[in-house]
PDB file of N, CA and C in Angstrom:
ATOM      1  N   UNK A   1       0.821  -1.189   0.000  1.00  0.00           N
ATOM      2  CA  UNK A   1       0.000   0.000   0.000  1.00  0.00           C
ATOM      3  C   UNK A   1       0.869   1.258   0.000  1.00  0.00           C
ATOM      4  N   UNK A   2       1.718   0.958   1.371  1.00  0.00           N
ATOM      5  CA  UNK A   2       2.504   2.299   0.801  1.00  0.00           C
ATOM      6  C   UNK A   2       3.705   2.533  -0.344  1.00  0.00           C
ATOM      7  N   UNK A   3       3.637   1.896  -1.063  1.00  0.00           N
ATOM      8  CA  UNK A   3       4.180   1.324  -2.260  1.00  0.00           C
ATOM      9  C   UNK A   3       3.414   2.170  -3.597  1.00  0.00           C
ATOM     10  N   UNK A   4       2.046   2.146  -3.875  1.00  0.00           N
ATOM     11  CA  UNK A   4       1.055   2.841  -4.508  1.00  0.00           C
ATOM     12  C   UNK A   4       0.964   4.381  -3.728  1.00  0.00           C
ATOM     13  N   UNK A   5       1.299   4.597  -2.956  1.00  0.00           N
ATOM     14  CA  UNK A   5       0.885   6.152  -2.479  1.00  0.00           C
ATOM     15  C   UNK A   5       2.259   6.890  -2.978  1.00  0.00           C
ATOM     16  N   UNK A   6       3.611   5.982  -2.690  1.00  0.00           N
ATOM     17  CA  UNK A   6       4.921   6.376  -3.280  1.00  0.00           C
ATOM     18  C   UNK A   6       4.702   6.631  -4.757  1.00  0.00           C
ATOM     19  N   UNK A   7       4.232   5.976  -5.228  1.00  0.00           N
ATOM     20  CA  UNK A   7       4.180   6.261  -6.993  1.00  0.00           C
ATOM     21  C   UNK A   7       3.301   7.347  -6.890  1.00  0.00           C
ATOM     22  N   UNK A   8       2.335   7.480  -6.430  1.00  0.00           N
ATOM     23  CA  UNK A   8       0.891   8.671  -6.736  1.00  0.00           C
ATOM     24  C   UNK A   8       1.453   9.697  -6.351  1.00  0.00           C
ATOM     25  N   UNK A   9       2.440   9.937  -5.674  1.00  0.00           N
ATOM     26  CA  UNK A   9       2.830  10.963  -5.086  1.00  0.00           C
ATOM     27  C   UNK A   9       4.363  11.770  -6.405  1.00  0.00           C
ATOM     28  N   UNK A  10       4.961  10.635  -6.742  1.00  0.00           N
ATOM     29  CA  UNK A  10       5.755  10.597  -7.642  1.00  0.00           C
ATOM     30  C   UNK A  10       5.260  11.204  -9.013  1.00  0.00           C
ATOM     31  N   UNK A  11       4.127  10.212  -9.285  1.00  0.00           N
ATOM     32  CA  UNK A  11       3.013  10.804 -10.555  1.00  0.00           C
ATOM     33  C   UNK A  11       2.970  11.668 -10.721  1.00  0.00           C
ATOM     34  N   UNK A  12       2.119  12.493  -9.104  1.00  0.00           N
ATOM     35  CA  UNK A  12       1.776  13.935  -9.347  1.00  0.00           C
ATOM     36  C   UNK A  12       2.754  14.782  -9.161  1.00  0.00           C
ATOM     37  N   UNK A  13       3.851  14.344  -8.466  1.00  0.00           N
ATOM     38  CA  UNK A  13       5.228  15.516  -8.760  1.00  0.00           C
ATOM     39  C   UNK A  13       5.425  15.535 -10.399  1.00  0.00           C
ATOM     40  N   UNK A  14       5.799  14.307 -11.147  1.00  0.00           N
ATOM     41  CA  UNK A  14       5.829  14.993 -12.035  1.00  0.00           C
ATOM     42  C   UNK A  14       4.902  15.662 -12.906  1.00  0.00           C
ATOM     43  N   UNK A  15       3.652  15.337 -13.050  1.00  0.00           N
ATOM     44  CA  UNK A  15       2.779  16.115 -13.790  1.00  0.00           C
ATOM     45  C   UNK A  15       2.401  17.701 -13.191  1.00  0.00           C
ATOM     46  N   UNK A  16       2.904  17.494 -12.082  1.00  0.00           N
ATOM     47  CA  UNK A  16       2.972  19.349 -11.912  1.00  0.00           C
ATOM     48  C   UNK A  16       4.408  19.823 -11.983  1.00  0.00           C
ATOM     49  N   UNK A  17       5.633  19.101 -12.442  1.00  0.00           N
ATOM     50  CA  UNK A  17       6.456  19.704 -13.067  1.00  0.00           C
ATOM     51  C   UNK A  17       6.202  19.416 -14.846  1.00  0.00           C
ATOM     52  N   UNK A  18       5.556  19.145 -15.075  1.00  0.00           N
ATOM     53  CA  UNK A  18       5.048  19.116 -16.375  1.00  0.00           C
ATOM     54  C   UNK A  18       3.984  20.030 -17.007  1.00  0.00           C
ATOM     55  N   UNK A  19       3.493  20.078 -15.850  1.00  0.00           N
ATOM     56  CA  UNK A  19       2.557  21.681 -15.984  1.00  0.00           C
ATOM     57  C   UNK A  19       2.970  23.049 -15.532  1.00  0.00           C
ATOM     58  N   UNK A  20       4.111  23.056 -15.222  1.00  0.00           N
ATOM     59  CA  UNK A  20       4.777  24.000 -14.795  1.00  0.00           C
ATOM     60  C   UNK A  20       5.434  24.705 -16.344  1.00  0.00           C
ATOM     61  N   UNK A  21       6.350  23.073 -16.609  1.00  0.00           N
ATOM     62  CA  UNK A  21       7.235  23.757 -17.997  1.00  0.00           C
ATOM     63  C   UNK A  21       6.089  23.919 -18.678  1.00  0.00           C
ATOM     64  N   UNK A  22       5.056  23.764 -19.255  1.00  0.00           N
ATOM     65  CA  UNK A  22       4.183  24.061 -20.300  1.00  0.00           C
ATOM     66  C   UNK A  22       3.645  25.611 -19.702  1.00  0.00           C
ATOM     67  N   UNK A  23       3.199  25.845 -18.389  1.00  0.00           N
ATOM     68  CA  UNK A  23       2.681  27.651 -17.942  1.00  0.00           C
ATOM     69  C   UNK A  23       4.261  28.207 -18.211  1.00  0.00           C
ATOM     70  N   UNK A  24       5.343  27.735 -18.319  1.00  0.00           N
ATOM     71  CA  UNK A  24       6.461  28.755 -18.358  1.00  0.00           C
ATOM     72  C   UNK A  24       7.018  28.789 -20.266  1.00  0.00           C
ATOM     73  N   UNK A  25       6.353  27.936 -20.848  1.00  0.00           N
ATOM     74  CA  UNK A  25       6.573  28.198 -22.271  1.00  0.00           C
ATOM     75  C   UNK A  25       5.266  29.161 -22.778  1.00  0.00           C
ATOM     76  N   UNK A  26       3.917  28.847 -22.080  1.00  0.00           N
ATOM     77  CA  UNK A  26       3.013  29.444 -22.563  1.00  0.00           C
ATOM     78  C   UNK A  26       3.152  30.660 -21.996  1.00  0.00           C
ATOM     79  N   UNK A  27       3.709  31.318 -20.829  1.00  0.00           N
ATOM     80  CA  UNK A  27       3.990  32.521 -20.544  1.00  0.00           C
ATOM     81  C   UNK A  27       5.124  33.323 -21.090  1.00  0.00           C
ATOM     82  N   UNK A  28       6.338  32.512 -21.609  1.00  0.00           N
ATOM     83  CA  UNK A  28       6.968  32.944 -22.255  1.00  0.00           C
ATOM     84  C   UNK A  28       6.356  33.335 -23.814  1.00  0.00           C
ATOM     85  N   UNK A  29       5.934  32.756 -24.397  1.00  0.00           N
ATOM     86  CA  UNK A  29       5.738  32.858 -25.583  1.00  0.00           C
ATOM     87  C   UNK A  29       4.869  34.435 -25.677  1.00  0.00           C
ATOM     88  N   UNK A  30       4.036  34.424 -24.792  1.00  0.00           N
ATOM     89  CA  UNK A  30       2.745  34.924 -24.854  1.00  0.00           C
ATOM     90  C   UNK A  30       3.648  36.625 -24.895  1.00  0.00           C
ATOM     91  N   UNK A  31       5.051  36.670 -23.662  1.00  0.00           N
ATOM     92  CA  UNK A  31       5.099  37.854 -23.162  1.00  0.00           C
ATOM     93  C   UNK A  31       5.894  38.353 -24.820  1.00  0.00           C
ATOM     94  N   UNK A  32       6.250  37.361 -25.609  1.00  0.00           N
ATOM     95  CA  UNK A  32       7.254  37.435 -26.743  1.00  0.00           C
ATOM     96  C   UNK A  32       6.397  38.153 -27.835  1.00  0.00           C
ATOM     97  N   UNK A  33       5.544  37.415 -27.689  1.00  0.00           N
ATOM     98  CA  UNK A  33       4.790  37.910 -29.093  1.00  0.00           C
ATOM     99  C   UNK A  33       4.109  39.327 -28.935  1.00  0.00           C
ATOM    100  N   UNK A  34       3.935  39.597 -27.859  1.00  0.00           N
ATOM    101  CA  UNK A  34       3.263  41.057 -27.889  1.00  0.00           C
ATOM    102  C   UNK A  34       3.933  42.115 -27.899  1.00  0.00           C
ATOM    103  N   UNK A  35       3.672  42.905 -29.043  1.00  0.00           N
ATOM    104  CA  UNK A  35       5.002  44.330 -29.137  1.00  0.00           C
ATOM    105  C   UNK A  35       4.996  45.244 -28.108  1.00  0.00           C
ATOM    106  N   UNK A  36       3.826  45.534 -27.415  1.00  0.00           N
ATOM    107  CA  UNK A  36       3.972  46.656 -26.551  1.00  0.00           C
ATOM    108  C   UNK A  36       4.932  46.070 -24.862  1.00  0.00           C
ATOM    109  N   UNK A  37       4.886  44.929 -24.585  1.00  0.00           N
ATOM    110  CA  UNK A  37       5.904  44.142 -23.741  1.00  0.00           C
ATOM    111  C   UNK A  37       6.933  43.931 -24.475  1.00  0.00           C
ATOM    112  N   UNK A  38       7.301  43.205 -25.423  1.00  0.00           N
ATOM    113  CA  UNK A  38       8.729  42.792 -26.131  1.00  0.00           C
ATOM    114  C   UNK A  38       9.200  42.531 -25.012  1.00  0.00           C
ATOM    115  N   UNK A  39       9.018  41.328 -24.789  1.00  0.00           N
ATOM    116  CA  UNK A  39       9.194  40.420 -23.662  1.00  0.00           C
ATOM    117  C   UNK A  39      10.184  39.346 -23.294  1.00  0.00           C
ATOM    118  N   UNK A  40      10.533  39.182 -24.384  1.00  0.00           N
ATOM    119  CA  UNK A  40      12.064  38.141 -25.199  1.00  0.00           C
ATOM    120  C   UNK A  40      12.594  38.041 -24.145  1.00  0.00           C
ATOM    121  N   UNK A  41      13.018  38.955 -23.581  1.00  0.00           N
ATOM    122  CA  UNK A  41      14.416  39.060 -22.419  1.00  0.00           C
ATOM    123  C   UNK A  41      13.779  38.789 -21.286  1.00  0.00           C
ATOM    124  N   UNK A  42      12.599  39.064 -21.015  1.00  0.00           N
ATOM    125  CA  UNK A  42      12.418  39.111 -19.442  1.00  0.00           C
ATOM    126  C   UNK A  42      12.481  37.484 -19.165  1.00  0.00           C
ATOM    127  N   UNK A  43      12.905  37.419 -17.832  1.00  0.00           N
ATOM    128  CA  UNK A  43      13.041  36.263 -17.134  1.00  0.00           C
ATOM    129  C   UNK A  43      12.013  35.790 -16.935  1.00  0.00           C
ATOM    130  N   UNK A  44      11.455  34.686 -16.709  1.00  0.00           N
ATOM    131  CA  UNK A  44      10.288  34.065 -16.401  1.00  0.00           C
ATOM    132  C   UNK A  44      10.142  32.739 -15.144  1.00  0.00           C
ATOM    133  N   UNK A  45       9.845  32.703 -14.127  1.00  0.00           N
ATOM    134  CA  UNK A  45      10.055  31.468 -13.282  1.00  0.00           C
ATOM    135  C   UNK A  45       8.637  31.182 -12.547  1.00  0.00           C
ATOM    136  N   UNK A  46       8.415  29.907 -12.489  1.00  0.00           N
ATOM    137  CA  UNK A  46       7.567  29.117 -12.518  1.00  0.00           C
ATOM    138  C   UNK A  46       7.395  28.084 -11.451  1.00  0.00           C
ATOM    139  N   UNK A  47       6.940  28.351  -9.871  1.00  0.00           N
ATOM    140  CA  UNK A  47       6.696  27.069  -9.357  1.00  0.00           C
ATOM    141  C   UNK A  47       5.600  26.626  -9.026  1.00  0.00           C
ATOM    142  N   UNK A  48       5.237  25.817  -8.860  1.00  0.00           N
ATOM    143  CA  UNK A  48       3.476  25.446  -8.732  1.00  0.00           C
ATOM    144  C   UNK A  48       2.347  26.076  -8.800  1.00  0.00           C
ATOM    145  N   UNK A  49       2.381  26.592 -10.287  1.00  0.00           N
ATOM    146  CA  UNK A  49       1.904  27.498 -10.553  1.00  0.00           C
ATOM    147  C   UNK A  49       1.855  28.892 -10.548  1.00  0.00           C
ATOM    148  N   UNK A  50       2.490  29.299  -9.176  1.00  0.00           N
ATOM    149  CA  UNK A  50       3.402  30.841  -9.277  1.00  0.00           C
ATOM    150  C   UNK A  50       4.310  31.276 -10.502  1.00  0.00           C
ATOM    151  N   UNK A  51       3.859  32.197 -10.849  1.00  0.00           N
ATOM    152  CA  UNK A  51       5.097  32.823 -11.935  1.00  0.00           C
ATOM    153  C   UNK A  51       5.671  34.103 -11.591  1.00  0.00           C
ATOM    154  N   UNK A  52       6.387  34.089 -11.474  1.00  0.00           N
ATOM    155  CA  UNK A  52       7.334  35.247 -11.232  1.00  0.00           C
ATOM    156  C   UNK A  52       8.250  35.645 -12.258  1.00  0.00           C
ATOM    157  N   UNK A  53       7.740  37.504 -12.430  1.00  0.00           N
ATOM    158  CA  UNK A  53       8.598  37.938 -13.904  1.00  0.00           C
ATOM    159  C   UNK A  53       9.435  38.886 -13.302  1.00  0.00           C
ATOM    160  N   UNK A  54      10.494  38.823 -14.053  1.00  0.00           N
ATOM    161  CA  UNK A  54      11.515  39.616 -13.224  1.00  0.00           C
ATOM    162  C   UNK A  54      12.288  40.399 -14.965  1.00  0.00           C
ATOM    163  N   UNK A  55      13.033  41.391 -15.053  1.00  0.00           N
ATOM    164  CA  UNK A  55      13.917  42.026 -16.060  1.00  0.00           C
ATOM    165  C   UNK A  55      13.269  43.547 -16.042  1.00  0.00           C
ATOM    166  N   UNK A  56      13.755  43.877 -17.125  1.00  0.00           N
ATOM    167  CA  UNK A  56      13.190  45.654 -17.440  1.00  0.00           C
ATOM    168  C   UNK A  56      12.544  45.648 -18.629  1.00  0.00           C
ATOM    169  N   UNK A  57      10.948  46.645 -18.653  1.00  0.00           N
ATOM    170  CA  UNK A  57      10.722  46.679 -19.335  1.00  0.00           C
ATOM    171  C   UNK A  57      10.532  48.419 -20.122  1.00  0.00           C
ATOM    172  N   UNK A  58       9.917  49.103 -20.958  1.00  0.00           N
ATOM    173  CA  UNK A  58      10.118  50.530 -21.463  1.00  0.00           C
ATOM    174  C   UNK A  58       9.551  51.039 -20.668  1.00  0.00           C
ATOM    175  N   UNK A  59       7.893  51.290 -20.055  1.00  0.00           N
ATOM    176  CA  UNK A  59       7.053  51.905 -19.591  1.00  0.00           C
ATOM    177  C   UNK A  59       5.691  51.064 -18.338  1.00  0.00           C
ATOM    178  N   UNK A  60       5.244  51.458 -17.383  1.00  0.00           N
ATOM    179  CA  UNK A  60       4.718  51.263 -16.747  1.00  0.00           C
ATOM    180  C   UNK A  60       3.518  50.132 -17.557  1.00  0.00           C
ATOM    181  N   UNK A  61       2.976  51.363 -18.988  1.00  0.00           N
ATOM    182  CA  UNK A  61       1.803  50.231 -19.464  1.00  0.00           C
ATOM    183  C   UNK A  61       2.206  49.004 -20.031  1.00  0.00           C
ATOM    184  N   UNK A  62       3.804  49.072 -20.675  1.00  0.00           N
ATOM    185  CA  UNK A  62       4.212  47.803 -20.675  1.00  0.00           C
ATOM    186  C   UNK A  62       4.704  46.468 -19.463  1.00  0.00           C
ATOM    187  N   UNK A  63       4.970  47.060 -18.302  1.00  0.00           N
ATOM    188  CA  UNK A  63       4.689  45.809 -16.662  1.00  0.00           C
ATOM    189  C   UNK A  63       3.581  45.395 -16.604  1.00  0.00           C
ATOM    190  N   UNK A  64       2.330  46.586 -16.543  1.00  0.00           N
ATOM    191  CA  UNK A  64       0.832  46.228 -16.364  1.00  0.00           C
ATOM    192  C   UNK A  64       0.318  45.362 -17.857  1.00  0.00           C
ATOM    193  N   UNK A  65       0.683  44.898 -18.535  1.00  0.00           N
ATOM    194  CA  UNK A  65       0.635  44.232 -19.632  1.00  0.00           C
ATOM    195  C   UNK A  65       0.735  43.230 -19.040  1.00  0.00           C
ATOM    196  N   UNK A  66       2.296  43.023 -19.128  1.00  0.00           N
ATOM    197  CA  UNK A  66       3.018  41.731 -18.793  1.00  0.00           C
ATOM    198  C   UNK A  66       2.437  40.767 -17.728  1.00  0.00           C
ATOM    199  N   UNK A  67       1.760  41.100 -16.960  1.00  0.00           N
ATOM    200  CA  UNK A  67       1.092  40.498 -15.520  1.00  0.00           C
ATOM    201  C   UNK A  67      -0.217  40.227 -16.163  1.00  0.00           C
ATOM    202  N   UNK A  68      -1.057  40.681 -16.862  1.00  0.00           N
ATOM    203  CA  UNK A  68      -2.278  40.095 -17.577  1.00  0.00           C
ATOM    204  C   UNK A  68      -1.945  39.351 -18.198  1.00  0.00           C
ATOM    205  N   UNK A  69      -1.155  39.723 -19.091  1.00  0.00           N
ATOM    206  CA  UNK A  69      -0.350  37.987 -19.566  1.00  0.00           C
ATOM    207  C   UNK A  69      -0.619  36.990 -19.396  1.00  0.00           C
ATOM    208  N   UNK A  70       0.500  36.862 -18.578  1.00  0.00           N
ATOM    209  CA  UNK A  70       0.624  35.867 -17.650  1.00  0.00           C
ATOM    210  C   UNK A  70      -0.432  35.423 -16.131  1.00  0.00           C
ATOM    211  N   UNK A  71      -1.245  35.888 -16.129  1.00  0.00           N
ATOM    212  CA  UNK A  71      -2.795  35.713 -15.681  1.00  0.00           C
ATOM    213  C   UNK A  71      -3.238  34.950 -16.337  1.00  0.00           C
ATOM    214  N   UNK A  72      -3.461  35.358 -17.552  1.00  0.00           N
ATOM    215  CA  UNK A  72      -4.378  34.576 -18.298  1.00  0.00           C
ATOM    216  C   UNK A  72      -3.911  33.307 -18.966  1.00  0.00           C
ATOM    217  N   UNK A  73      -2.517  33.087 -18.715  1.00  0.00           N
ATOM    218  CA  UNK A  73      -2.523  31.404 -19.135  1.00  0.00           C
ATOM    219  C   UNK A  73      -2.785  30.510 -18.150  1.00  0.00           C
ATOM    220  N   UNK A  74      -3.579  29.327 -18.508  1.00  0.00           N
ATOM    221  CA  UNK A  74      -3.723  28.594 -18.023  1.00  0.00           C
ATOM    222  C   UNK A  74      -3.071  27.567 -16.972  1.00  0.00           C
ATOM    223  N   UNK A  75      -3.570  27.600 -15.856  1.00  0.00           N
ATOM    224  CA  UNK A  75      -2.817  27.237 -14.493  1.00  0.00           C
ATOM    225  C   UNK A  75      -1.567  28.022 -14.047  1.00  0.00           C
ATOM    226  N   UNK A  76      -2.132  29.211 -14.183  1.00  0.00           N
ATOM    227  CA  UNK A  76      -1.382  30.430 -13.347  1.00  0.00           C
ATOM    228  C   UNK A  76      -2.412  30.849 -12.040  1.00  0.00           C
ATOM    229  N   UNK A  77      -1.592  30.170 -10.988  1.00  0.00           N
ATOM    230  CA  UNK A  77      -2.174  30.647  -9.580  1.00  0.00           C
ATOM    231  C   UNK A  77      -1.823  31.560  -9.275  1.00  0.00           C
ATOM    232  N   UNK A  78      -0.728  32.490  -9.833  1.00  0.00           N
ATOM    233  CA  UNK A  78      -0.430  33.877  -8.604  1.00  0.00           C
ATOM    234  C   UNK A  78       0.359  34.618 -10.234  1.00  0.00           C
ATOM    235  N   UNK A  79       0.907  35.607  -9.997  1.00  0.00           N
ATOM    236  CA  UNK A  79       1.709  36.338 -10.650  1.00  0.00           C
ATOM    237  C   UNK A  79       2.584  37.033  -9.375  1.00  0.00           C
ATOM    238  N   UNK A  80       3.970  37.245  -9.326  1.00  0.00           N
ATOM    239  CA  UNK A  80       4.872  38.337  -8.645  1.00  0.00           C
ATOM    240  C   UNK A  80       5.218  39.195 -10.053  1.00  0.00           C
ATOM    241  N   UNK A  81       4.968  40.291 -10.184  1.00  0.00           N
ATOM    242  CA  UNK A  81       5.320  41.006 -10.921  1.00  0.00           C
ATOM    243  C   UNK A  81       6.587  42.018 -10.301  1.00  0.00           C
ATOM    244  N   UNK A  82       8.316  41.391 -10.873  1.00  0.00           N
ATOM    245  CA  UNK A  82       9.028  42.502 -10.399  1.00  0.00           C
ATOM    246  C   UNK A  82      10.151  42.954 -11.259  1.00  0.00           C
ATOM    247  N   UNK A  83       9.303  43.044 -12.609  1.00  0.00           N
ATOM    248  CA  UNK A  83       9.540  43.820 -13.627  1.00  0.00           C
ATOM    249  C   UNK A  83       9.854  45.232 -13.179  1.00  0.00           C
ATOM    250  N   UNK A  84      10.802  46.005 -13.803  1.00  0.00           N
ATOM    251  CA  UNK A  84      11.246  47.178 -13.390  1.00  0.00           C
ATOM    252  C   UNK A  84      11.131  48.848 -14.830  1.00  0.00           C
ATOM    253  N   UNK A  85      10.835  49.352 -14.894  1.00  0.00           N
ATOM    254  CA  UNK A  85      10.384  50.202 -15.752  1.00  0.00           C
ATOM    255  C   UNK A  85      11.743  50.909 -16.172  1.00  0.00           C
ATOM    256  N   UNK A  86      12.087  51.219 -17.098  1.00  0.00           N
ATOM    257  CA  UNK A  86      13.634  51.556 -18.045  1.00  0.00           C
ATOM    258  C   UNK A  86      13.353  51.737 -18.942  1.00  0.00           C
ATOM    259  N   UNK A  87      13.347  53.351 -19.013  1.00  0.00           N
ATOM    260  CA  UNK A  87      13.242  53.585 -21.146  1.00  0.00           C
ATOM    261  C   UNK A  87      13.639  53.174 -21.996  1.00  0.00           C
ATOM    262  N   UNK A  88      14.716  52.641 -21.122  1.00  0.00           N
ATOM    263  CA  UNK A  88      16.140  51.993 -21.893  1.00  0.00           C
ATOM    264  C   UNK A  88      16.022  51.087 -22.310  1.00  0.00           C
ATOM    265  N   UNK A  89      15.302  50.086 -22.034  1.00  0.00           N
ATOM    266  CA  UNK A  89      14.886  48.501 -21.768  1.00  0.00           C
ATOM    267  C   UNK A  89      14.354  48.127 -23.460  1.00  0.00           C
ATOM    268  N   UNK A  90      15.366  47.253 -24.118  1.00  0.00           N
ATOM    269  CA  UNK A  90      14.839  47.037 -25.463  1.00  0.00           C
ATOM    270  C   UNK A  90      13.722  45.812 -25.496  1.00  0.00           C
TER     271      UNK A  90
END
C-alpha cells in the first residue's frame, strides 16, 4: 500500500512539473509575441503554478501588460510582478 501512495505521489510531482514547464513556455511565448511588452528578455520562473517575472521593461503600461499575460494562461495561480520600468529597456 505504501508502495502505490509512493508512486501517486511521484506521478503527481511529475505532472505538476510538467505543468509548470508548459505555464512557463506558454507565458513565455505569450510575453514574446506582444510588441507593446517585447518580452524576449524578461526572465520568467515558474513554481506550482506561481510565476514570477523579473527584467526591465520601457514603460509602466508595458509591466501592467506583462502580468495580464501571464494571468491569463492557463494554471497560473499567482503572478509576482518585479519587472522594473527603463526607457532603456529594449
Amino acid at each position: 500500500m505504501r508502495r502505490v501512495f509512493a508512486m501517486l505521489a511521484l506521478a503527481a510531482g511529475l505532472a505538476l512539473a510538467q505543468s509548470d514547464d508548459h505555464i512557463y513556455d506558454r507565458v513565455r511565448m505569450r510575453l514574446a509575441e506582444d510588441p507593446a511588452v517585447n518580452g524576449g528578455a524578461l526572465q520568467v520562473e515558474v513554481k506550482n503554478g506561481a510565476v514570477t517575472l523579473r527584467g526591465n521593461v520601457k514603460n509602466e503600461k508595458a509591466r501592467e501588460k506583462a502580468e495580464k499575460l501571464a494571468k491569463k494562461v492557463k494554471g497560473v495561480k499567482s503572478v509576482t510582478n518585479e519587472l522594473k520600468v527603463d526607457p532603456n529597456a529594449h
